[in-house]
Every structure is written in structure tokens, then in C-alpha cells.
Protein backbone atom coordinates (compact mmCIF):
# COMPACT_ATOMS: atom_id res chain seq x y z
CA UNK A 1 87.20 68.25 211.21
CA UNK A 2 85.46 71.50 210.58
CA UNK A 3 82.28 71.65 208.37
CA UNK A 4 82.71 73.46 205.02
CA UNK A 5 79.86 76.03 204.93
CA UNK A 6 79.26 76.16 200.90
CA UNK A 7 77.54 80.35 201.42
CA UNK A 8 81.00 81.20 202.74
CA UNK A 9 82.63 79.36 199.45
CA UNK A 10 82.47 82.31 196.66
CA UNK A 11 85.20 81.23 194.34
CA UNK A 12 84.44 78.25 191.42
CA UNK A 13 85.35 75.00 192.34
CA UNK A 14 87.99 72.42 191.05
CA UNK A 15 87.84 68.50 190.89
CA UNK A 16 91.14 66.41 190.21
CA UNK A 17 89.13 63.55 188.27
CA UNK A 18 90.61 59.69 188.41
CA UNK A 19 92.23 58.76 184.82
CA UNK A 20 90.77 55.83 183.95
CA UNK A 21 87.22 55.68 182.18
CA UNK A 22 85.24 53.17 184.88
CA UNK A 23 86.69 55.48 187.51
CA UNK A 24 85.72 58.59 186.51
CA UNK A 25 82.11 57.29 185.76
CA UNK A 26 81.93 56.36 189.40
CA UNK A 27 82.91 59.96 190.54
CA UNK A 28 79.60 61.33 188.86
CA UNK A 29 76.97 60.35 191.85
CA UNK A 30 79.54 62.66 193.99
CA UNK A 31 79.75 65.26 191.27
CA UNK A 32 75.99 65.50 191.58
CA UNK A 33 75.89 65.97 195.19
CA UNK A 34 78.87 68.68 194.62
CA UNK A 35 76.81 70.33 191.72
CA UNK A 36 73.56 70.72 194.19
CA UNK A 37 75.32 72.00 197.27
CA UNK A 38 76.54 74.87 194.88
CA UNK A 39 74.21 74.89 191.83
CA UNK A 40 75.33 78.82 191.30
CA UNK A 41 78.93 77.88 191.10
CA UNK A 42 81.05 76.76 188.10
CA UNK A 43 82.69 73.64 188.84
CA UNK A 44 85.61 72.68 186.96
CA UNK A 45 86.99 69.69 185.92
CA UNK A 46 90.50 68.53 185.49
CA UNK A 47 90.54 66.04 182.91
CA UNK A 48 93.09 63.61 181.20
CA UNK A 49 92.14 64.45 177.26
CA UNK A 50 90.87 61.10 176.73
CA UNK A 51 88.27 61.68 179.49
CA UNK A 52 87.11 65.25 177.44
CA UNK A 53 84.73 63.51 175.55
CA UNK A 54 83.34 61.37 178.05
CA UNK A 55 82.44 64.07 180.46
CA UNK A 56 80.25 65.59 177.23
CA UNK A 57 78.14 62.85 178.47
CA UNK A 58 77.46 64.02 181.69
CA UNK A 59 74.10 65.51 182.93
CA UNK A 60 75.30 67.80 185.35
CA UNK A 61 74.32 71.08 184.63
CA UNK A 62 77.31 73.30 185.88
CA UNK A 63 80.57 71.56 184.94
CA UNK A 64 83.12 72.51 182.70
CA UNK A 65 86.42 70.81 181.93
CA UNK A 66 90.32 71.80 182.07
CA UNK A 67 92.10 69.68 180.22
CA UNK A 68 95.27 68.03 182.42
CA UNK A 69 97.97 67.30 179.93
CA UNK A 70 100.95 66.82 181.96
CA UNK A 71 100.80 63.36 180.50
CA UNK A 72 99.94 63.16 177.08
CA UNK A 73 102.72 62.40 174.53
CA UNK A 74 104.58 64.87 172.41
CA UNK A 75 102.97 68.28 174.30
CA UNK A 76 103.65 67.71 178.22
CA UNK A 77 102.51 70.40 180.38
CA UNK A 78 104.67 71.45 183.11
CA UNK A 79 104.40 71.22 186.37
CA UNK A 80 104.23 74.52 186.71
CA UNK A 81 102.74 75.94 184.02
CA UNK A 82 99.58 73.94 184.81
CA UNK A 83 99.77 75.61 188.69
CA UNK A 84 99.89 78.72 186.91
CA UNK A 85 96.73 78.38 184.59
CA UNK A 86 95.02 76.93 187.83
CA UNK A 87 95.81 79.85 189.88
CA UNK A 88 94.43 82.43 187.49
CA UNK A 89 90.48 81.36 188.24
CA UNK A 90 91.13 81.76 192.04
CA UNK A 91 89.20 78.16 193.19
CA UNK A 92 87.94 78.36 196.39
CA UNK A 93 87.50 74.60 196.52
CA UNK A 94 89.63 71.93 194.94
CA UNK A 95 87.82 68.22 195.38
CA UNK A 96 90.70 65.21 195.22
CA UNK A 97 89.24 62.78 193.87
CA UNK A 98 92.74 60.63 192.93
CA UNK A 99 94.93 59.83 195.95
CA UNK A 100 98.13 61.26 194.85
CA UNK A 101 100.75 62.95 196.64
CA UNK A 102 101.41 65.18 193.52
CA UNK A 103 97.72 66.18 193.36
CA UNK A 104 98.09 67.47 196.79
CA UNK A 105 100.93 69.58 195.93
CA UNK A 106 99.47 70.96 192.75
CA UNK A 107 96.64 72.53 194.86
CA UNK A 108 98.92 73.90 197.87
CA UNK A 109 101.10 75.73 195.04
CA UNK A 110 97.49 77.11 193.64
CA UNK A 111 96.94 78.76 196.78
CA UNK A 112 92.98 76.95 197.20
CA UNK A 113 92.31 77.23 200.80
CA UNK A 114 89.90 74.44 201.27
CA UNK A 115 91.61 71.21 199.74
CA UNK A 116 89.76 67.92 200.32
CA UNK A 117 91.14 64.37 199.86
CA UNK A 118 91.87 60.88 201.95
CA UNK A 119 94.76 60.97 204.22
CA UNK A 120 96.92 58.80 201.88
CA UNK A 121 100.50 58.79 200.26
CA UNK A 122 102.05 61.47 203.10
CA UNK A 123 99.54 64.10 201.43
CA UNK A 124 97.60 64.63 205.29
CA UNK A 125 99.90 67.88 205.57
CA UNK A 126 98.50 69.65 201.99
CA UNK A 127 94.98 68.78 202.47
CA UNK A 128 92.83 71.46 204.66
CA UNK A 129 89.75 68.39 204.99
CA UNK A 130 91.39 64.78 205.09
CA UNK A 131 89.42 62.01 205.17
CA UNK A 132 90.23 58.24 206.77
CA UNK A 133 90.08 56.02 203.62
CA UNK A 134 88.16 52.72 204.58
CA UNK A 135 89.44 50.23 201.39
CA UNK A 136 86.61 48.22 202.09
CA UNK A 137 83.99 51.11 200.95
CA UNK A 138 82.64 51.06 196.84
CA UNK A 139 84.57 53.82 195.08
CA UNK A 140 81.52 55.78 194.58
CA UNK A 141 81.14 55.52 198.40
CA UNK A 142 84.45 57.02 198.56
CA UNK A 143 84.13 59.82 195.95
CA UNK A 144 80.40 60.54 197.99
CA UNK A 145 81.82 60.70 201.09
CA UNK A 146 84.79 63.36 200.83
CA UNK A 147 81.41 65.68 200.04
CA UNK A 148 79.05 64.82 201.67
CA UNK A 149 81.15 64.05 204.91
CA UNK A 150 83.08 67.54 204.69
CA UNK A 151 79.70 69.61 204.17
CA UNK A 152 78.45 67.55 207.88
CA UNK A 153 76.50 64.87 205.67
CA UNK A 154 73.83 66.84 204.02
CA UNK A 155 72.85 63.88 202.02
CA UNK A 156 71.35 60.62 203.02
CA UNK A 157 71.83 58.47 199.73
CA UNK A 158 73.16 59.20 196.60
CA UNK A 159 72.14 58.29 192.75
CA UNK A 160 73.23 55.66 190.37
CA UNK A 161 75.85 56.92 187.89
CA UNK A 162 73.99 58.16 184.24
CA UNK A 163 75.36 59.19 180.97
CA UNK A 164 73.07 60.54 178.42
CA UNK A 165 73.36 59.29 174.96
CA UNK A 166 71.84 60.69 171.60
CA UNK A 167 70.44 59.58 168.80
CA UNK A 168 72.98 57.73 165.88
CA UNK A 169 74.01 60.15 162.80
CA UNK A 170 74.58 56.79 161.25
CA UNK A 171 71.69 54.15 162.80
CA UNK A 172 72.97 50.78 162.96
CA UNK A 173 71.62 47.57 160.58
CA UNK A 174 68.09 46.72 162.02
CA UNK A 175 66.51 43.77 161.08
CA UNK A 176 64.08 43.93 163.86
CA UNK A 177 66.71 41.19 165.46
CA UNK A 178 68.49 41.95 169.11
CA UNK A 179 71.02 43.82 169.16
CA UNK A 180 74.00 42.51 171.21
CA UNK A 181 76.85 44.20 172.47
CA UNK A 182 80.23 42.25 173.20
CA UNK A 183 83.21 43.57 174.92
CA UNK A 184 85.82 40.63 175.73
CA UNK A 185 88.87 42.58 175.94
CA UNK A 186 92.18 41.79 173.95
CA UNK A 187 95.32 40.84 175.43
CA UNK A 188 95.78 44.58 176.63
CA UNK A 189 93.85 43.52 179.29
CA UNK A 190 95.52 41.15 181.12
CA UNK A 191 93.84 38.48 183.34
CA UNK A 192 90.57 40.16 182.62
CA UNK A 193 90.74 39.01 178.77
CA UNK A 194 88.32 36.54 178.07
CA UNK A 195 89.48 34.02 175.70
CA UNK A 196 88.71 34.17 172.06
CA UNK A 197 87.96 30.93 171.67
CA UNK A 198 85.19 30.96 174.66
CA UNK A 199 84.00 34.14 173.20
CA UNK A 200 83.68 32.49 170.20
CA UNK A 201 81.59 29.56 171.61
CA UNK A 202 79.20 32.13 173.19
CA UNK A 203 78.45 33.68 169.87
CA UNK A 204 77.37 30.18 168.53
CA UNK A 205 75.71 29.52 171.60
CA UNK A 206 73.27 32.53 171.74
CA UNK A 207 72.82 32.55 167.80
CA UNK A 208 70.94 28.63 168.59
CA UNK A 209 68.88 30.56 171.16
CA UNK A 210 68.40 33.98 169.82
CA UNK A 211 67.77 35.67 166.80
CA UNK A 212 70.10 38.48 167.15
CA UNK A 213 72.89 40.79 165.64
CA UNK A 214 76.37 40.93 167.21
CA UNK A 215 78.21 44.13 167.37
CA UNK A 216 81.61 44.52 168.54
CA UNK A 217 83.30 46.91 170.43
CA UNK A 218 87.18 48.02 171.61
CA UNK A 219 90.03 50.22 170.79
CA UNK A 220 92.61 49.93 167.88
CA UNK A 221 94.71 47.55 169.92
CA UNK A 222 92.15 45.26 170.38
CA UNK A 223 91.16 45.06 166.49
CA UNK A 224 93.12 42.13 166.03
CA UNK A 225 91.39 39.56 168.73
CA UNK A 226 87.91 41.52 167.72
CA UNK A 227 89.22 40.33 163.83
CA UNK A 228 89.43 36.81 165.10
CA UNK A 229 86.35 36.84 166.98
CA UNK A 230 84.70 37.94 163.20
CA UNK A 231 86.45 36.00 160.85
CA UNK A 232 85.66 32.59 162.80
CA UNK A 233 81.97 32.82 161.78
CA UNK A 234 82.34 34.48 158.47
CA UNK A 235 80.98 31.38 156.92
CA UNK A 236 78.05 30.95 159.58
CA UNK A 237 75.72 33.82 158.56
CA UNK A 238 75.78 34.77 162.06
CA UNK A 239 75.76 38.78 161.74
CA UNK A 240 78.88 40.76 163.54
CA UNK A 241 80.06 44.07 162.95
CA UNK A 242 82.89 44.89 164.26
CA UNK A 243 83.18 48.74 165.90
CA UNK A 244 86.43 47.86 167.28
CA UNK A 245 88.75 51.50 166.94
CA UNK A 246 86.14 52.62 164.49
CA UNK A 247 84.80 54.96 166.98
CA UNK A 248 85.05 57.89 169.10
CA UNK A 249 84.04 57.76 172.85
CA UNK A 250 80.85 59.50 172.92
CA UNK A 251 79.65 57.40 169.73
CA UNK A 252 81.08 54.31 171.51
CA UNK A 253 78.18 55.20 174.29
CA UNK A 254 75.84 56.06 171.75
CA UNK A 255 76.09 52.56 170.53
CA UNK A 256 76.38 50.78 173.53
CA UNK A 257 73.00 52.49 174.63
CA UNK A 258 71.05 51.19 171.59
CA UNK A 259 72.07 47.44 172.48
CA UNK A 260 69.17 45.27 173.50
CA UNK A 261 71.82 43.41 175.72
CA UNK A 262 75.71 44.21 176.36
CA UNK A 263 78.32 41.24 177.53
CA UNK A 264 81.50 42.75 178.88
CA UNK A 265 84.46 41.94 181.00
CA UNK A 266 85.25 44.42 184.25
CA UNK A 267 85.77 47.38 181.95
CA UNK A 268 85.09 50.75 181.18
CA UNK A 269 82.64 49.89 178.67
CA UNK A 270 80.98 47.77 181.43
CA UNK A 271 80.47 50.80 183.32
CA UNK A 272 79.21 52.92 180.23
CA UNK A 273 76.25 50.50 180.49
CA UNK A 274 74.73 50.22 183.10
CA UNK A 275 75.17 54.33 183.24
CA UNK A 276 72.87 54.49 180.26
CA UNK A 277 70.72 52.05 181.26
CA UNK A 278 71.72 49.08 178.96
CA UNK A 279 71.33 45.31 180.21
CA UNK A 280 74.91 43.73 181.34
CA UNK A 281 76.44 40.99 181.85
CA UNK A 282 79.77 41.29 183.25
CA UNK A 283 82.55 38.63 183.28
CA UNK A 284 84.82 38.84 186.40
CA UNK A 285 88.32 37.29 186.95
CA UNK A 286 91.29 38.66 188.26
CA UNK A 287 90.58 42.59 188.22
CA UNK A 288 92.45 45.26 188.95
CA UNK A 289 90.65 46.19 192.02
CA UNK A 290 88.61 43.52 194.24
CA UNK A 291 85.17 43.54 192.49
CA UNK A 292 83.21 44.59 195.75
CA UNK A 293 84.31 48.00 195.44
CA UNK A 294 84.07 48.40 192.08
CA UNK A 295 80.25 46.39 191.02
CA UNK A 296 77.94 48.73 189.01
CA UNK A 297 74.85 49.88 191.13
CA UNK A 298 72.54 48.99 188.82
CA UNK A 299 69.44 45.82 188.86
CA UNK A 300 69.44 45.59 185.32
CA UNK A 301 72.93 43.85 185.66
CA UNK A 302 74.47 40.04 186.46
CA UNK A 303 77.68 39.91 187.18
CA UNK A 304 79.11 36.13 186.59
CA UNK A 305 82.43 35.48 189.38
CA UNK A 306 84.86 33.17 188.22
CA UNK A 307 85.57 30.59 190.85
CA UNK A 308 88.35 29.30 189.74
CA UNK A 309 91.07 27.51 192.18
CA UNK A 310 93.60 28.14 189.29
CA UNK A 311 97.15 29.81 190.17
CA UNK A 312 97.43 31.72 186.86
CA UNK A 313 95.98 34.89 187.05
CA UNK A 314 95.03 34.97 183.20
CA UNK A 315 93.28 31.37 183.58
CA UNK A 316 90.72 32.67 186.65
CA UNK A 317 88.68 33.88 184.14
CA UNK A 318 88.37 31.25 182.20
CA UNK A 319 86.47 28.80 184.71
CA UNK A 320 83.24 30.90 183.19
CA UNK A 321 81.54 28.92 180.82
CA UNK A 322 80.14 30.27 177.61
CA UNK A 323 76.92 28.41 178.77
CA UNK A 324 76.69 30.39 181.93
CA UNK A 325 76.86 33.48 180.01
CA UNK A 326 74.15 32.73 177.70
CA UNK A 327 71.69 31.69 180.38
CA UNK A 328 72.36 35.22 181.89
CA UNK A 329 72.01 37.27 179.21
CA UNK A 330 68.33 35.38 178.78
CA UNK A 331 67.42 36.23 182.06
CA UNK A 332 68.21 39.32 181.36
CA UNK A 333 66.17 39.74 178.06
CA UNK A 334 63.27 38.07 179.93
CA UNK A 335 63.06 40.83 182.46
């Protein structure tokens, strides 16, 4: 494979991003090693819309974002209107950072000459730099690799995922008591819900141990377990506030960075904090990817594996015991 000299690439640069949240978070150690090998060069971004306001979060210094609707509801782009807008900043470079065929095509009918990407899903023939995908590599190995192997491996390591957060516009109660984060999912998630009824007994469990305030996070859909979760210590005085669809994604990381201590399942929110530097505990059943390649590179972190014999994917997770979780997350706060 030849080496990609970046001084003979003059054009901007495009990235196909991943479309889900944890995902894309793990493409921004590769972004950074894109962004220094041409630091003169704008580097565009395409972008599901729900992933515009994440990327706001970014600290790289010369991204920008086109927005990828060919799947959003009600105002699908074409096909071939999106090849059209594409071709009119003449990329030099396009960086495939999802595996699909389509991808692949999109770029050959943009005309980019250099077009790098794994050697997956009968794409080998559209790509001008194909990489051998080893599954057993972390994704941000992956995402690294298609750089810094194409450019004849420049780098030697590569840095931690971040997101930057800001300061509230509303500040959150403070009592001068923790502030704990929970994330358990609802049953949107799958196998990788954890229970309400075991989140509940971790609530009751780290109240007897900790003074602390409870705040809880999700999306609309998930408003109604988060509900439950509430209402079963309404008469405790144990403090929750539930955030659940109450808040856009960069305020979502804004809060999650302010937590004194976040508990999550394998999620996007999971990933949000150990990128801004939060302590978290994740729970991990049955995934949607084996955890291995997908673990947060981060020391401030304990991630508690089910190991559950159970033949029900949605039960795996439950073999982790609200008691287990608690004497993480004071490890954690020890540190």
C-alpha cells in the first residue's frame, strides 16, 4: 500500500463519521491525529443531525460538520443530491470511518482520489487505501489505524477521547452533597437495561453510605422507567431529579461533567464520561459489541462484568448486584 504524503494533499478533507453517539466519541483520538498531520486543512465532517451537537464538543481545532440527512424522517436527502453537495468542495481526502458498502460508493461518485477504509462489505474495489480489519482491535485502534497506518505510522500512541464541557446557564441544586449521575437504560435498550428494581436497591444502598444527590439522565423514551426509578423513593427524602428528555445533548454533557460520580450501563452516556473526565462505573451484560473492543481508556473508570451462566440475554445483566455497584462507586470516590 502506498504512503499518503499529506504536502501533496491540497484539497479539504472529508470523514464519514459512525452514527451512533459511543462510536463517534471513539473516532476523536483518530480525528486528532488527522487534524495534526494537516493542521492547515479544513476537515469536514459528515454527520447524522443528532451527532451536530455533539461534535460542538469537540476540541479539535479545524473541523467543521456537513450534516448527512439521507436518514432523518420527513426531509430525506437523496442519494444523489448529497454526492452533488459533496463534490462541490473538491475533497482531496475522504476518511471511512463506517464500514459500509454505500459509503464507499458515495465517495467514488464524488470523484475524491484518495479514499481510505477496511476492506469490508465488497467495498476493496472503491477504496484507493484499504485496510485488513483485525475484529479483535478496540474501535479507537481501528479508527487510529486507517491514519496513522496510511500516512506510514507517523504516530506512536494516540490520546484518550475528551469532550469539553462549559459552565451550567442553570447550576444544579447544591447542598454541598455528591452529586451522582445514573444512567440504567429503559427497555429501549435491550439486554443492556438494568432492572428497575436493582436500580432501585442501589439508590437505597448508597443513600445508607453516602450523603449524596441523585440525578437522572435518558431520552424521552426512557422517561417512563426513569419515572419509576423516582416515584419509588418519593416518600424517602432521598433527593432525585430526574433530567430524563429534559435536555439537549451538549447540556446532557454539561451535566454529566459536574457529577462527583456517574453509574451507567454500556452506553453513550458512559462514553460522555469518561471523555470529560467524570468517575464511572459501568454495568456490562450482553452488549452490542464484545466489551473488549469497546472499554473506555480511561483509570478513573470500573467496569463491573456480569458473569452470569444465564441463557436469556436480558437476564446476563442482572447477575450484578446492587452491592457490587456501591462498593465501586466508593472506591471510586476514595481515589
Amino acid at each position: 500500500m502506498k504512503k499518503i504524503n499529506p504536502n501533496f494533499i491540497t484539497g479539504p478533507l472529508l470523514v464519514v463519521l459512525p452514527k451512533f453517539i459511543g462510536d463517534v466519541i471513539n473516532t476523536l483520538p483518530a480525528l486528532e491525529l488527522l487534524s495534526k498531520l494537516y493542521p492547515d486543512q479544513h476537515i469536514y465532517l459528515l454527520a447524522r443531525p443528532h451527532l451536530i451537537e455533539l461534535l460542538q464538543k469537540t476540541t479539535i481545532p479545524n473541523i467543521k460538520v456537513i450534516e448527512d440527512n439521507r436518514y432523518t424522517k420527513g426531509q430525506k436527502q437523496s442519494f444523489w443530491h448529497l454526492a452533488s453537495l459533496l463534490k462541490s468542495y473538491h475533497f482531496s481526502l475522504a476518511l471511512l470511518l463506517r464500514g459500509s458498502l454505500r459509503e464507499a460508493i458515495l465517495c467514488k461518485f464524488v470523484g475524491i482520489s484518495h479514499v481510505i477504509g477496511y476492506a469490508q462489505n465488497l467495498r476493496s474495489g472503491f477504496l484507493s487505501h484499504a485496510l485488513k480489519l483485525n475484529p479483535c482491535h478496540h474501535y479507537i485502534l481501528r479508527y487510529c489505524r486507517l491514519v496513522n497506518d496510511t500516512h506510514g505510522q507517523p504516530f506512536e500512541t494516540y490520546s484518550a477521547p475528551k469532550l469539553c464541557s462549559s459552565p451550567l446557564k442553570s447550576p444544579l441544586p447544591d447542598n454541598s452533597t455528591l452529586k451522582v449521575g445514573l444512567y440504567f437504560g429503559g427497555q429501549n435498550k435491550g439486554s443492556r437495561h438494568y432492572p428497575t428494581e436493582l436500580a432501585q436497591q442501589v439508590i437505597t444502598q448508597l443513600t445508607k453510605q453516602l450523603q449524596c444527590q441523585f440525578f437522572v439522565f435518558g431520552d424521552q423514551s426512557e422517561s417512563q422507567d426513569n419515572a419509576c426509578l423516582r416515584h419509588a423513593h418519593y416518600h424517602h427524602e432521598v433527593q432525585i431529579t430526574d433530567l430524563s428528555g429534559k435536555t439537549t445533548l451538549p447540556i446532557l454533557i454539561d451535566n454529566i461533567a459536574v457529577m462527583d460520580l456517574m453509574i451507567s450501563i454500556d452506553s453513550g452516556p458512559m462514553h460522555m464520561a469518561c471523555a470529560v473526565g467524570t468517575p464511572c462505573i459501568a454495568l456490562v451484560g450482553f452488549g452490542t459489541s464484545p466489551w473488549s473492543i469497546v472499554e473506555p481508556k480511561n483509570d478513573n473508570f470500573i467496569a463491573i462484568r456480569s458473569n452470569s451462566t444465564s441463557l436469556i440475554e436480558s437476564d446476563i445483566i442482572t447477575s450484578i448486584t446492587p452491592h457490587s455497584i456501591v462498593k465501586a462507586g466508593l472506591r471510586l470516590l476514595n481515589r
